[in-house]
PDB file of N, CA and C in Angstrom:
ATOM      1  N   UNK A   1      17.871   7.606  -2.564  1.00  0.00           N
ATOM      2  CA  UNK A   1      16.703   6.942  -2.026  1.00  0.00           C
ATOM      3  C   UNK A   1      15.540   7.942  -2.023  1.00  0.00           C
ATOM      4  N   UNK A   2      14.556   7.548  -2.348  1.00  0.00           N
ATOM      5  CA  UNK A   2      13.009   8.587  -2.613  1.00  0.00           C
ATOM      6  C   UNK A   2      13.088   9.037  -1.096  1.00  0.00           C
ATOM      7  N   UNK A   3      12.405   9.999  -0.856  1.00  0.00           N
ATOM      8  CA  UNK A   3      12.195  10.558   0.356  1.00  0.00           C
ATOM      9  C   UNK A   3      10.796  10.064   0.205  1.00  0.00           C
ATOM     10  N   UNK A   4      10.298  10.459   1.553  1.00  0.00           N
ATOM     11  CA  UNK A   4       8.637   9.854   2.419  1.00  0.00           C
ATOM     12  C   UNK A   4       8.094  11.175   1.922  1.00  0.00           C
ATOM     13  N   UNK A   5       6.498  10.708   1.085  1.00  0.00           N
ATOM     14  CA  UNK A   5       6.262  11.761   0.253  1.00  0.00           C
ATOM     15  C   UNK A   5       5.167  11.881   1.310  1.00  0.00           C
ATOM     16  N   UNK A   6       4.624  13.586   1.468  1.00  0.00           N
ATOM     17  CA  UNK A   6       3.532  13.739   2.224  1.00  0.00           C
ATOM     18  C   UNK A   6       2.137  13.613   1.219  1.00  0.00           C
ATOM     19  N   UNK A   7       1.462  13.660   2.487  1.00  0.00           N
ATOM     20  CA  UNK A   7      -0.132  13.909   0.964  1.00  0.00           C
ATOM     21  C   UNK A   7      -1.050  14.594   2.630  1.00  0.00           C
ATOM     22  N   UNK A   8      -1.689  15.235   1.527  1.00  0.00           N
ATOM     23  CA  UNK A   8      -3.012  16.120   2.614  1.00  0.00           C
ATOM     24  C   UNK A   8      -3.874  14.856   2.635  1.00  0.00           C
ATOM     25  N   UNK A   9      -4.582  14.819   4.131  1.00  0.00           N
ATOM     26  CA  UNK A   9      -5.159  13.614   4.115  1.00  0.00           C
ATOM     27  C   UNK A   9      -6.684  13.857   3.644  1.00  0.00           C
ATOM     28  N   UNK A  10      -7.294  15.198   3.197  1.00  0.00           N
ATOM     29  CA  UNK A  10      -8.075  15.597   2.671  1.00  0.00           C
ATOM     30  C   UNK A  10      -8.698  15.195   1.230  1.00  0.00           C
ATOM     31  N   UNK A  11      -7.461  14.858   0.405  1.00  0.00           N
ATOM     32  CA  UNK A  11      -7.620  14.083  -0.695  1.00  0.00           C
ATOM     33  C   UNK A  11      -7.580  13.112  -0.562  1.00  0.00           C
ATOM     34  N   UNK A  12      -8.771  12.967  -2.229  1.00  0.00           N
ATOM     35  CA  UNK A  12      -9.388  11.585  -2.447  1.00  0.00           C
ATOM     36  C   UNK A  12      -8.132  10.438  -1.938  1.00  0.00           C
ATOM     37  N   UNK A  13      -8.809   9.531  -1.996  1.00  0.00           N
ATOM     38  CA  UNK A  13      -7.644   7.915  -1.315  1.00  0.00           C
ATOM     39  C   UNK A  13      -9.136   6.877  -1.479  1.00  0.00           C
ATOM     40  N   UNK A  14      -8.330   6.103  -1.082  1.00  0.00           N
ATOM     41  CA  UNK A  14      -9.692   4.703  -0.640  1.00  0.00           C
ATOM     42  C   UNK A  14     -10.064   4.843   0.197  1.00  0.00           C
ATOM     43  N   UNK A  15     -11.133   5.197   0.553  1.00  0.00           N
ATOM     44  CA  UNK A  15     -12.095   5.431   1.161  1.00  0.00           C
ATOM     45  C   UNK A  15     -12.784   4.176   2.315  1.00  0.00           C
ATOM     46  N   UNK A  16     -13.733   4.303   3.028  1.00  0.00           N
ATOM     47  CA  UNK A  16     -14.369   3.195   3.788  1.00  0.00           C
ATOM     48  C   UNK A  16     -15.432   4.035   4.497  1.00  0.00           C
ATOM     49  N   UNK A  17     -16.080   3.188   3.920  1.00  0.00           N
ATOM     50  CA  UNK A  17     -17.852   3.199   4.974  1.00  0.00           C
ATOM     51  C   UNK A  17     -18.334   2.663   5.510  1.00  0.00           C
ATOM     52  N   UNK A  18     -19.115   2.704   6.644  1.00  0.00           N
ATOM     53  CA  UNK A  18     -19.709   1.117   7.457  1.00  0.00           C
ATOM     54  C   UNK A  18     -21.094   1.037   6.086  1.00  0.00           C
ATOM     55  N   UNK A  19     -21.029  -0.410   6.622  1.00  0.00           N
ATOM     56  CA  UNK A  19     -22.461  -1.205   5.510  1.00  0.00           C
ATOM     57  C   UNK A  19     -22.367  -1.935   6.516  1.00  0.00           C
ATOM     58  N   UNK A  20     -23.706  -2.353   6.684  1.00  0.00           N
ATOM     59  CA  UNK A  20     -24.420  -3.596   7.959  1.00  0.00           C
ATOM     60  C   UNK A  20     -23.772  -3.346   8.873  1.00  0.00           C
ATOM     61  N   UNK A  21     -23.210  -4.757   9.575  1.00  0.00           N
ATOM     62  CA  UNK A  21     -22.504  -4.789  10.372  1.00  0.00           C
ATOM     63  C   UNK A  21     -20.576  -4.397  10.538  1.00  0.00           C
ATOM     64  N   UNK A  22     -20.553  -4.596   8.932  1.00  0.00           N
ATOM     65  CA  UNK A  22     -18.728  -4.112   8.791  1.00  0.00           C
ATOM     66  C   UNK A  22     -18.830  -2.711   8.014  1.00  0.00           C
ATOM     67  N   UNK A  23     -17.606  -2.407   7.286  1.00  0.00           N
ATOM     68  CA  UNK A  23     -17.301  -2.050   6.245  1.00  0.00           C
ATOM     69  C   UNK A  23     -16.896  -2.204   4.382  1.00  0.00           C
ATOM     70  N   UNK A  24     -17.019  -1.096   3.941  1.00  0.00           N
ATOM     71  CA  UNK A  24     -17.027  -1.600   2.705  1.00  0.00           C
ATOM     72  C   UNK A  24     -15.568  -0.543   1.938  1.00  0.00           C
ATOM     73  N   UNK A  25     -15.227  -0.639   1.234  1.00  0.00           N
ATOM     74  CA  UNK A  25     -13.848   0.290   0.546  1.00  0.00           C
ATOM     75  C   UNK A  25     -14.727   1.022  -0.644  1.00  0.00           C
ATOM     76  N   UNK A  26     -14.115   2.221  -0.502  1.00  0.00           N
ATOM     77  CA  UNK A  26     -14.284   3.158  -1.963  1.00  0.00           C
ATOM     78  C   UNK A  26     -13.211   3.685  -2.603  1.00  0.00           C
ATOM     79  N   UNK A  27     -13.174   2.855  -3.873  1.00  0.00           N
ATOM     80  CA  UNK A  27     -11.915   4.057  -4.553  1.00  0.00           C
ATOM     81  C   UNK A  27     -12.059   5.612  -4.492  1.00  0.00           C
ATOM     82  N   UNK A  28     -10.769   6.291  -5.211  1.00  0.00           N
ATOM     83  CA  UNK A  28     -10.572   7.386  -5.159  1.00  0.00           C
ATOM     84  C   UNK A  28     -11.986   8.344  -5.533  1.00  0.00           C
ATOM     85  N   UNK A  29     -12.381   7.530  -6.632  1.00  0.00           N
ATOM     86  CA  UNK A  29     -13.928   8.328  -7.505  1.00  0.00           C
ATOM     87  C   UNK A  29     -14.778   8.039  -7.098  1.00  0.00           C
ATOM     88  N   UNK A  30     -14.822   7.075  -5.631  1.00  0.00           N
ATOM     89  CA  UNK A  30     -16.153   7.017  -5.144  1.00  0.00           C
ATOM     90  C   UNK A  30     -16.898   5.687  -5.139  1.00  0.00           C
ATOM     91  N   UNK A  31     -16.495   4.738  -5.934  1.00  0.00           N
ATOM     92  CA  UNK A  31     -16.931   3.203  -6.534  1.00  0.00           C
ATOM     93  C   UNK A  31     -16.371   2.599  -5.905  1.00  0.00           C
ATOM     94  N   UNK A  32     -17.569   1.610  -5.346  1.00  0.00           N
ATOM     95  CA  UNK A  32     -17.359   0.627  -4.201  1.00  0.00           C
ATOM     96  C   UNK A  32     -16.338  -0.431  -4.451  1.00  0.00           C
ATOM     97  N   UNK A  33     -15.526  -0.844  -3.922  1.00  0.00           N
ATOM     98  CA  UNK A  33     -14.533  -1.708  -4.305  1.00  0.00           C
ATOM     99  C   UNK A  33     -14.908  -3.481  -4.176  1.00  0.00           C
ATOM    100  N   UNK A  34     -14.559  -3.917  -5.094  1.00  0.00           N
ATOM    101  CA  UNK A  34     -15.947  -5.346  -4.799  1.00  0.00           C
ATOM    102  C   UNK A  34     -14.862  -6.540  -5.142  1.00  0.00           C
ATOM    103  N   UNK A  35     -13.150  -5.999  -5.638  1.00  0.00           N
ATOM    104  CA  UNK A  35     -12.089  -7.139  -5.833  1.00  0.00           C
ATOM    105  C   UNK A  35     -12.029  -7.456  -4.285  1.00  0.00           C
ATOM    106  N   UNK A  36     -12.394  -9.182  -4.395  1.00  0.00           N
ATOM    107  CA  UNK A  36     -11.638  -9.681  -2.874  1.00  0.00           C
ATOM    108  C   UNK A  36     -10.369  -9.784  -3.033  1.00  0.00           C
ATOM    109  N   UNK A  37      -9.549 -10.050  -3.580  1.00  0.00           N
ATOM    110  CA  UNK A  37      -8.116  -9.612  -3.390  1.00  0.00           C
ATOM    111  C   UNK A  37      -7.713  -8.230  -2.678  1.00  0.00           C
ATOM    112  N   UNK A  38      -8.228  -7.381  -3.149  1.00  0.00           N
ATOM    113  CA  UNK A  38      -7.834  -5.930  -3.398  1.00  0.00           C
ATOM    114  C   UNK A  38      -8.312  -5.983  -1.212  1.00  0.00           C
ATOM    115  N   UNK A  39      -9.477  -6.027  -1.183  1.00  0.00           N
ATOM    116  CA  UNK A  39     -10.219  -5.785   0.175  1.00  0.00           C
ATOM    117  C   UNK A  39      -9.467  -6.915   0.674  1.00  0.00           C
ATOM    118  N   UNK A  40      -9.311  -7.768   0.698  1.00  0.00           N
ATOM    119  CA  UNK A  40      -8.079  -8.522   1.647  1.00  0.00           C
ATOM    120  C   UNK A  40      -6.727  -8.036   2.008  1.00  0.00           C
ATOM    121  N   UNK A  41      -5.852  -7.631   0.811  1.00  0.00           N
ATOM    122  CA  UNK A  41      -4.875  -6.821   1.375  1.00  0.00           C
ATOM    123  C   UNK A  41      -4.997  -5.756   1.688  1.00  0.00           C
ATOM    124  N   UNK A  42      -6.387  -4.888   1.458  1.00  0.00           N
ATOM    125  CA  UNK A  42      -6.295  -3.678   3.008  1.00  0.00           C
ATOM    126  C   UNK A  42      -6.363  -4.501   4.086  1.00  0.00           C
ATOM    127  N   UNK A  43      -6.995  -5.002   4.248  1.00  0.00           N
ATOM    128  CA  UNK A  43      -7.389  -5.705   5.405  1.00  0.00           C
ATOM    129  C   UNK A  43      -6.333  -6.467   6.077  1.00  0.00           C
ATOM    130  N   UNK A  44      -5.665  -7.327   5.264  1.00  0.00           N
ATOM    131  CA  UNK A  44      -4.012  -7.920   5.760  1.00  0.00           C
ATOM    132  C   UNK A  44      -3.033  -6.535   5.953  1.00  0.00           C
ATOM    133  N   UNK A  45      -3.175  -5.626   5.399  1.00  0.00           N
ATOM    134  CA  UNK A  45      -2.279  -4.695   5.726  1.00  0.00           C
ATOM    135  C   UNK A  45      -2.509  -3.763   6.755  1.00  0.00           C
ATOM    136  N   UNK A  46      -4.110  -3.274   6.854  1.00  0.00           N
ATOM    137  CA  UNK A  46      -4.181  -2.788   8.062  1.00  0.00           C
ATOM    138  C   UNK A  46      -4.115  -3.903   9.477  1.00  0.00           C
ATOM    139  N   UNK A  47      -3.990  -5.138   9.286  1.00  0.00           N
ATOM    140  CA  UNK A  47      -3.802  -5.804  10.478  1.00  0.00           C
ATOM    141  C   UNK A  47      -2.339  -5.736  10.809  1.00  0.00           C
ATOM    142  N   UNK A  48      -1.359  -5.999   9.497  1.00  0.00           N
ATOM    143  CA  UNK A  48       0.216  -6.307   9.905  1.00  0.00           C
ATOM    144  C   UNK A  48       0.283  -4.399  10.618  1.00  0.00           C
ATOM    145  N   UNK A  49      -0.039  -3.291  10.539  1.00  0.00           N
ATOM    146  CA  UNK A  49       0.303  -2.245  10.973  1.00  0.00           C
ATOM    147  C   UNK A  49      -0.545  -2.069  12.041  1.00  0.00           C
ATOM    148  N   UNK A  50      -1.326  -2.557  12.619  1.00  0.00           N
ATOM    149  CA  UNK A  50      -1.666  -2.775  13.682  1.00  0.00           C
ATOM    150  C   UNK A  50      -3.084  -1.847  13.873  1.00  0.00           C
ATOM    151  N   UNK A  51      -3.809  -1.407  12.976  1.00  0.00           N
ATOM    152  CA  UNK A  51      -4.974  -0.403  12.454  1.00  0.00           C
ATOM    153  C   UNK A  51      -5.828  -1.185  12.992  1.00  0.00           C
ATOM    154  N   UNK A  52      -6.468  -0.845  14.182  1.00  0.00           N
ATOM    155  CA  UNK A  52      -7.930  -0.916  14.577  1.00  0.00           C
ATOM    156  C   UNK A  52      -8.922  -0.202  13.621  1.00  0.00           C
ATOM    157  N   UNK A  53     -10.294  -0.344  13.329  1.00  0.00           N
ATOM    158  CA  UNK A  53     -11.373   0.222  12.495  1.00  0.00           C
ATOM    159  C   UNK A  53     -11.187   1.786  12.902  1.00  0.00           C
ATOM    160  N   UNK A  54     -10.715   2.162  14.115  1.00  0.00           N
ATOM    161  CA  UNK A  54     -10.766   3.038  14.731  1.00  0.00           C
ATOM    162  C   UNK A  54      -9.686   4.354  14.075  1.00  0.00           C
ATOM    163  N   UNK A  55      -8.557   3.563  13.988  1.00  0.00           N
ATOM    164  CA  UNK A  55      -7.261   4.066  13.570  1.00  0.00           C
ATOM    165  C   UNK A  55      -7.326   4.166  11.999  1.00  0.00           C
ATOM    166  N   UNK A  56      -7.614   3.043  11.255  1.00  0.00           N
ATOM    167  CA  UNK A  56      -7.704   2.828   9.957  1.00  0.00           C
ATOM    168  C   UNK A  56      -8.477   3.916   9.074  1.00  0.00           C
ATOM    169  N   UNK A  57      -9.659   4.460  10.319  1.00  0.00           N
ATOM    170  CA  UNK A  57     -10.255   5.715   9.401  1.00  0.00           C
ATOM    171  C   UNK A  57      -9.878   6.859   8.541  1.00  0.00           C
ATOM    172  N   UNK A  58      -8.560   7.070   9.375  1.00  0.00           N
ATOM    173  CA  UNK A  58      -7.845   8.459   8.375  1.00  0.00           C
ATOM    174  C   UNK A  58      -6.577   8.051   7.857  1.00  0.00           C
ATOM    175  N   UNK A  59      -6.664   6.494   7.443  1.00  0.00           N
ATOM    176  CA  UNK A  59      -5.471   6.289   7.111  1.00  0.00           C
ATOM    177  C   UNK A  59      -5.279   6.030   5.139  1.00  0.00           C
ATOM    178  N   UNK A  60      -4.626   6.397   4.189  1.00  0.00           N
ATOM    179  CA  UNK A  60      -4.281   6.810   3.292  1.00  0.00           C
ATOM    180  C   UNK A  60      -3.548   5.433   3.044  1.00  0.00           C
ATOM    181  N   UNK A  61      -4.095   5.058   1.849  1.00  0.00           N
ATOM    182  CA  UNK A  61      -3.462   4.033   0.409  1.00  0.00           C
ATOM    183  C   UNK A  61      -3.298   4.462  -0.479  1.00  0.00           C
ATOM    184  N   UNK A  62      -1.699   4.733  -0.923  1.00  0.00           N
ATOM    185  CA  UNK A  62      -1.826   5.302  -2.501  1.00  0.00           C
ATOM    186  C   UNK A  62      -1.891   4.698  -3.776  1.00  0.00           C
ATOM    187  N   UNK A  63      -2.873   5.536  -4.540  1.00  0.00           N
ATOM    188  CA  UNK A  63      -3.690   4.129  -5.551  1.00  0.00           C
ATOM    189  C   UNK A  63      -2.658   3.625  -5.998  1.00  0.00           C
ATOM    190  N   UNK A  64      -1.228   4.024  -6.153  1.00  0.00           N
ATOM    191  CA  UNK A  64      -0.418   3.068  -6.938  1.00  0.00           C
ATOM    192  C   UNK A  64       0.171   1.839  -6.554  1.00  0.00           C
ATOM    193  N   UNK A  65      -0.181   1.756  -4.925  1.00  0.00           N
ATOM    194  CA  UNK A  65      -0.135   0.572  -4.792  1.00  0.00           C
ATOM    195  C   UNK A  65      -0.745  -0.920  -5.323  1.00  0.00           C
ATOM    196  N   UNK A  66      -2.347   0.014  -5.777  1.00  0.00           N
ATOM    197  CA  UNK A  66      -3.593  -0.704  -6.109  1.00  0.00           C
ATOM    198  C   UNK A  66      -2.658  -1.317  -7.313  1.00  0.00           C
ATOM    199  N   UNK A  67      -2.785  -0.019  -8.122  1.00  0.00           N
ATOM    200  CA  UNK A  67      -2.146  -0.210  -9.644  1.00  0.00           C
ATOM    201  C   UNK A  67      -1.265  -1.717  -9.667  1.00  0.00           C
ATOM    202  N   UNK A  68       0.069  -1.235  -8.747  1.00  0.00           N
ATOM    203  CA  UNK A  68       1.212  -2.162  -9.371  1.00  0.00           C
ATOM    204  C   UNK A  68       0.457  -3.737  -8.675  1.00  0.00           C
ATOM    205  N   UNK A  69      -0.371  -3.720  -7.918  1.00  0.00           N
ATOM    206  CA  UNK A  69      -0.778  -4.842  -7.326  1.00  0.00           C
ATOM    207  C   UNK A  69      -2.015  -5.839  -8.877  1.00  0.00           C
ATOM    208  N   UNK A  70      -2.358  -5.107  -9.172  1.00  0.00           N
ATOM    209  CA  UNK A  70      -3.567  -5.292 -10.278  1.00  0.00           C
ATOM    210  C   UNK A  70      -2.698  -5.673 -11.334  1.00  0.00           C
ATOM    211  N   UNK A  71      -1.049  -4.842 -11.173  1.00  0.00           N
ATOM    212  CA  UNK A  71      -0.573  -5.354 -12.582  1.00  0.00           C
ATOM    213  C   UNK A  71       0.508  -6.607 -12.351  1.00  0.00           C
ATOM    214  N   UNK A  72      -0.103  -7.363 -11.579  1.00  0.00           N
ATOM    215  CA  UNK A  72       0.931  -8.448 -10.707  1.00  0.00           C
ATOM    216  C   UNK A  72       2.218  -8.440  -9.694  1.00  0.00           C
ATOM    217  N   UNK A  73       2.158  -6.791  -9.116  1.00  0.00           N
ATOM    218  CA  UNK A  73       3.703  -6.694  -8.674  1.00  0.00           C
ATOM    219  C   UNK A  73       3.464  -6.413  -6.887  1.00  0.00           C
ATOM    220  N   UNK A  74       4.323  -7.033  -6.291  1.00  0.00           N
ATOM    221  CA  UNK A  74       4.305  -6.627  -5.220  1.00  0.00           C
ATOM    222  C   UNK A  74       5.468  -6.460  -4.568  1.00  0.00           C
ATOM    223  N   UNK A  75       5.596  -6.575  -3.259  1.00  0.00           N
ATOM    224  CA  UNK A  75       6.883  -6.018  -2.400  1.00  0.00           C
ATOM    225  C   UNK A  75       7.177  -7.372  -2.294  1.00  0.00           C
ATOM    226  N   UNK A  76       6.716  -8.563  -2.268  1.00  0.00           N
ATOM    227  CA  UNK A  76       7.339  -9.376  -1.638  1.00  0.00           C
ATOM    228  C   UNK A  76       8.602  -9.985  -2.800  1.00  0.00           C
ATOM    229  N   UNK A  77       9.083  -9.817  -3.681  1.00  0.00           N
ATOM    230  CA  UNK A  77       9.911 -10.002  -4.083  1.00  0.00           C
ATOM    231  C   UNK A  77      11.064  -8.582  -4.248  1.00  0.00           C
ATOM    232  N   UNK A  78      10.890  -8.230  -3.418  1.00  0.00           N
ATOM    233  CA  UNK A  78      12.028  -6.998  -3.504  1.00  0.00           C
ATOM    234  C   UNK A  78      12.637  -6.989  -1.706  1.00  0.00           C
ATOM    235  N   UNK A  79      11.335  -7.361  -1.267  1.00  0.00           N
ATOM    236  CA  UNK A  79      11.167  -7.426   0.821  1.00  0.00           C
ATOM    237  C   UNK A  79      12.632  -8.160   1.140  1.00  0.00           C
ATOM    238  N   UNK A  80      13.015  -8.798   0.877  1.00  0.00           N
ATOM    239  CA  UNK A  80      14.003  -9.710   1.590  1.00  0.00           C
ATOM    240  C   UNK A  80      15.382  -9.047   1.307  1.00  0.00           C
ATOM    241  N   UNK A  81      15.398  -8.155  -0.482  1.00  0.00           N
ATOM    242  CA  UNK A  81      16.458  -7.847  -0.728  1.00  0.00           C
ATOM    243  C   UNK A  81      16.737  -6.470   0.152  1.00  0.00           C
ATOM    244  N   UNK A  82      15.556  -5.552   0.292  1.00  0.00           N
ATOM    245  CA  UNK A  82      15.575  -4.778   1.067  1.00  0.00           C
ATOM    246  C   UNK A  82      16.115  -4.752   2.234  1.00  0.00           C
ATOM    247  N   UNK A  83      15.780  -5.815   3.025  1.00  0.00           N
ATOM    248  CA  UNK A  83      16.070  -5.791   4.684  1.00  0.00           C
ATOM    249  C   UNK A  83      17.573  -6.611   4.721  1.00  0.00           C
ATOM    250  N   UNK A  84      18.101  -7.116   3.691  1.00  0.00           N
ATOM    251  CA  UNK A  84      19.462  -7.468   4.225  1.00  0.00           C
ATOM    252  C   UNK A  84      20.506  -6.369   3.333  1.00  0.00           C
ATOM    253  N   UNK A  85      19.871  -5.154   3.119  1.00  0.00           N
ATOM    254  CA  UNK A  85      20.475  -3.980   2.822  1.00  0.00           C
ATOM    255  C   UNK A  85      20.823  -3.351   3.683  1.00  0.00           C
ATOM    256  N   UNK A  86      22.312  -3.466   4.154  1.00  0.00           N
ATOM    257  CA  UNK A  86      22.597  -2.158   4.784  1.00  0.00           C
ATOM    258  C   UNK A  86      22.691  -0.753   4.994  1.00  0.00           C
ATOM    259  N   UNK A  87      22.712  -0.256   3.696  1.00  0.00           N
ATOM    260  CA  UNK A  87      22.450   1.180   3.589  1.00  0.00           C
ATOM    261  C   UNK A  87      21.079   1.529   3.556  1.00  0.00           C
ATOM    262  N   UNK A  88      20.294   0.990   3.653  1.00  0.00           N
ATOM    263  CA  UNK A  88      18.768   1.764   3.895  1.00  0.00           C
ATOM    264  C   UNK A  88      18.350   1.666   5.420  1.00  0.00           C
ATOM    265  N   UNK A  89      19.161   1.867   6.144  1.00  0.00           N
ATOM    266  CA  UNK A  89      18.763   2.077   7.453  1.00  0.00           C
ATOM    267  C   UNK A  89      17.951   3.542   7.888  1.00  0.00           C
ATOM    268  N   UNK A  90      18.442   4.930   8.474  1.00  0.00           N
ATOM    269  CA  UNK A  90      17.410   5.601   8.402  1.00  0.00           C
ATOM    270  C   UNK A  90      16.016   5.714   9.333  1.00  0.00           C
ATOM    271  N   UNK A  91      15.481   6.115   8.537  1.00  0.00           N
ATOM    272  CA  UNK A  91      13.922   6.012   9.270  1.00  0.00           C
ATOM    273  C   UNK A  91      12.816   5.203   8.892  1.00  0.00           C
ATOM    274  N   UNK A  92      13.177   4.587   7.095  1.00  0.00           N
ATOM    275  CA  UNK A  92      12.457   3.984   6.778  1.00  0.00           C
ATOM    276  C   UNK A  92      12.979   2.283   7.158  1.00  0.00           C
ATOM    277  N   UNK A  93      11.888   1.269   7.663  1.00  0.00           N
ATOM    278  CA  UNK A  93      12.032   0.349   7.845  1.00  0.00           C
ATOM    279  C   UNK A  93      12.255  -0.560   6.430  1.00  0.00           C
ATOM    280  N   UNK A  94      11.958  -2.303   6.669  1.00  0.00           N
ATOM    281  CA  UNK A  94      12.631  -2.870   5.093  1.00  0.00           C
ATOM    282  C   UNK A  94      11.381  -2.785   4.217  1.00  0.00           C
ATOM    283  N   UNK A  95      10.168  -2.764   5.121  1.00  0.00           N
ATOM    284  CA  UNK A  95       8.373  -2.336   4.219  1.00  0.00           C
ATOM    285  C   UNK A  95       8.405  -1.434   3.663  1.00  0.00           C
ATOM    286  N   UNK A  96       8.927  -0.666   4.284  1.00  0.00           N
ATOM    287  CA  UNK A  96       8.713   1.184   4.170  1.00  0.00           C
ATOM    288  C   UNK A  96       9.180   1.291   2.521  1.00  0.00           C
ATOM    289  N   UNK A  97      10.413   1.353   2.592  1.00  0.00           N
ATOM    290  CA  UNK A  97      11.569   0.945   1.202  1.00  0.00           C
ATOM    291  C   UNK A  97      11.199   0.231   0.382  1.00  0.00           C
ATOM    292  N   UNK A  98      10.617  -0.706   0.863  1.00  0.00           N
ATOM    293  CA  UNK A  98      10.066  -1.808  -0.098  1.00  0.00           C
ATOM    294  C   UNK A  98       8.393  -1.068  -0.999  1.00  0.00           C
ATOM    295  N   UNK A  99       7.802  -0.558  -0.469  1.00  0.00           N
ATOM    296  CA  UNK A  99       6.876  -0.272  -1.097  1.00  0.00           C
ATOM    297  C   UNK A  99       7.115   1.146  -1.812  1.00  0.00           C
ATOM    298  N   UNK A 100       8.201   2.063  -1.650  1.00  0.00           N
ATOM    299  CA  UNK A 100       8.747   3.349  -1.844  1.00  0.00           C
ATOM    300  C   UNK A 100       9.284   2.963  -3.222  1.00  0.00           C
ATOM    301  N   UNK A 101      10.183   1.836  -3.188  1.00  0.00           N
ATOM    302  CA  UNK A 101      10.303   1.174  -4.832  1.00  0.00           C
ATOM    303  C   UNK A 101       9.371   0.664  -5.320  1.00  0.00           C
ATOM    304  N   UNK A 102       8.304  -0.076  -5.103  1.00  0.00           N
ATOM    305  CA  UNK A 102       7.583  -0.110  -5.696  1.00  0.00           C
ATOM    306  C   UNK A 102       6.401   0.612  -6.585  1.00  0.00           C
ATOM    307  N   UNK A 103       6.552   1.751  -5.723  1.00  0.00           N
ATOM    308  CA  UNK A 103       5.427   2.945  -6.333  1.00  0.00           C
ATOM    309  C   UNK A 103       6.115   3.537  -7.478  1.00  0.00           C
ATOM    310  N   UNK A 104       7.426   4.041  -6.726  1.00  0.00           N
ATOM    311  CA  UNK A 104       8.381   4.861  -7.622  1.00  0.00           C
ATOM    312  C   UNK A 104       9.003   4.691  -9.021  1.00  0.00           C
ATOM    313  N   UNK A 105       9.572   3.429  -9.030  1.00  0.00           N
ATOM    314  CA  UNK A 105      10.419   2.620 -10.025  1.00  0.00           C
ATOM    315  C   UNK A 105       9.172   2.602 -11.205  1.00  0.00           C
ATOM    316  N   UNK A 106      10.090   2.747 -12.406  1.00  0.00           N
ATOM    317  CA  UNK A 106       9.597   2.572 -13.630  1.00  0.00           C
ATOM    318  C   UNK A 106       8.740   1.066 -13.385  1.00  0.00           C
ATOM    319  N   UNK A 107       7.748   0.686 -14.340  1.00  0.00           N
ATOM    320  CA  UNK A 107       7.125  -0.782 -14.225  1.00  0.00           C
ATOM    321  C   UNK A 107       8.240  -1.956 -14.268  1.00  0.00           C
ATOM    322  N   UNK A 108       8.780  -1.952 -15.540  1.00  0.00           N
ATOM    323  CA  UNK A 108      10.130  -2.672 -16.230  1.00  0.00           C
ATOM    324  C   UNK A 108      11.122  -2.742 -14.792  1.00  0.00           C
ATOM    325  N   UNK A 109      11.736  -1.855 -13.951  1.00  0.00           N
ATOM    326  CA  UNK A 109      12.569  -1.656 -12.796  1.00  0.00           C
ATOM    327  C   UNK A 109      11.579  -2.949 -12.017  1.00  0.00           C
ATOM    328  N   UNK A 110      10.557  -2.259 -11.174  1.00  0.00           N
ATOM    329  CA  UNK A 110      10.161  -3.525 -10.506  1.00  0.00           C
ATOM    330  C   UNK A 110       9.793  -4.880 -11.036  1.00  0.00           C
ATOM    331  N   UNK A 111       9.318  -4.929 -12.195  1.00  0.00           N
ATOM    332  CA  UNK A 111       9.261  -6.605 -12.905  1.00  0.00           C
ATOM    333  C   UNK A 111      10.631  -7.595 -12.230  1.00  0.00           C
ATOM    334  N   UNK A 112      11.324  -6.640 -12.648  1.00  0.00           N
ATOM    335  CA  UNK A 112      12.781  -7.274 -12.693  1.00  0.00           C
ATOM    336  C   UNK A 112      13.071  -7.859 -11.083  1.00  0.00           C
ATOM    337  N   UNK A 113      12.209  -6.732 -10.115  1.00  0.00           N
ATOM    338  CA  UNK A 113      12.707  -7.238  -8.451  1.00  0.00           C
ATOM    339  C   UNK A 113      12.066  -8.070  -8.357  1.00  0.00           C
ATOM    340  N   UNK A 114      10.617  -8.525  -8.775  1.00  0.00           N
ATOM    341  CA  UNK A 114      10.138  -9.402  -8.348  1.00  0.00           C
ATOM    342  C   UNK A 114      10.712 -10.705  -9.024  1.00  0.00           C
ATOM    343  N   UNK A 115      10.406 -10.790 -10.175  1.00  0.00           N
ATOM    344  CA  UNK A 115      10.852 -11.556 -10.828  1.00  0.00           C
ATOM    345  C   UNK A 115      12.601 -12.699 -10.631  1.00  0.00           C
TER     346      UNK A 115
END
């Protein structure tokens, strides 16, 4: 099983700035992020983890989530097989795992979970 990879929170990530009254997302290079998909699932994801604007500030997306998401793949077809896995108990929860294969795994590997 992949281990929980660290990252300095110093490096580039997606970014966020206030504009008007909310915020806006910046990729890694700086370019405003303008997919509503993409800005919805930060936004659905910092709500399911419970990220106030407050909390969410130093919090880290790794672009390959972006990636496998852009290239149609997500956790939710791997999520269910995950959590009625018994051996991935541990520290990582059935999300945790679930998105740990998803980053990790060859493209072809996850097609196949979702699918």
């Amino acid at each position: 099983m992949p281990r929980l990879k660290r990252v300095d929170p110093s490096d580039a990530g997606i970014g966020r700035r206030g504009r008007g009254r909310g915020f806006e997302y910046l990729s890694p290079d700086g370019d405003r992020m303008t997919d509503p998909d993409v800005i919805a699932r930060i936004r659905s994801l910092a709500g399911y983890l419970g990220n106030t604007p407050a909390v969410a500030r130093s919090s880290y997306i790794d672009p390959r989530v972006f990636d496998r998401y852009r290239s149609g793949l997500t956790i939710g077809g791997v999520l269910g097989e995950v959590a009625d896995d018994p051996d991935l108990g541990g520290i990582h929860g059935p999300v945790e795992v679930a998105v740990l294969d998803l980053i990790t795994d060859s493209e072809s590997e996850a097609i196949e979970k979702v699918a």
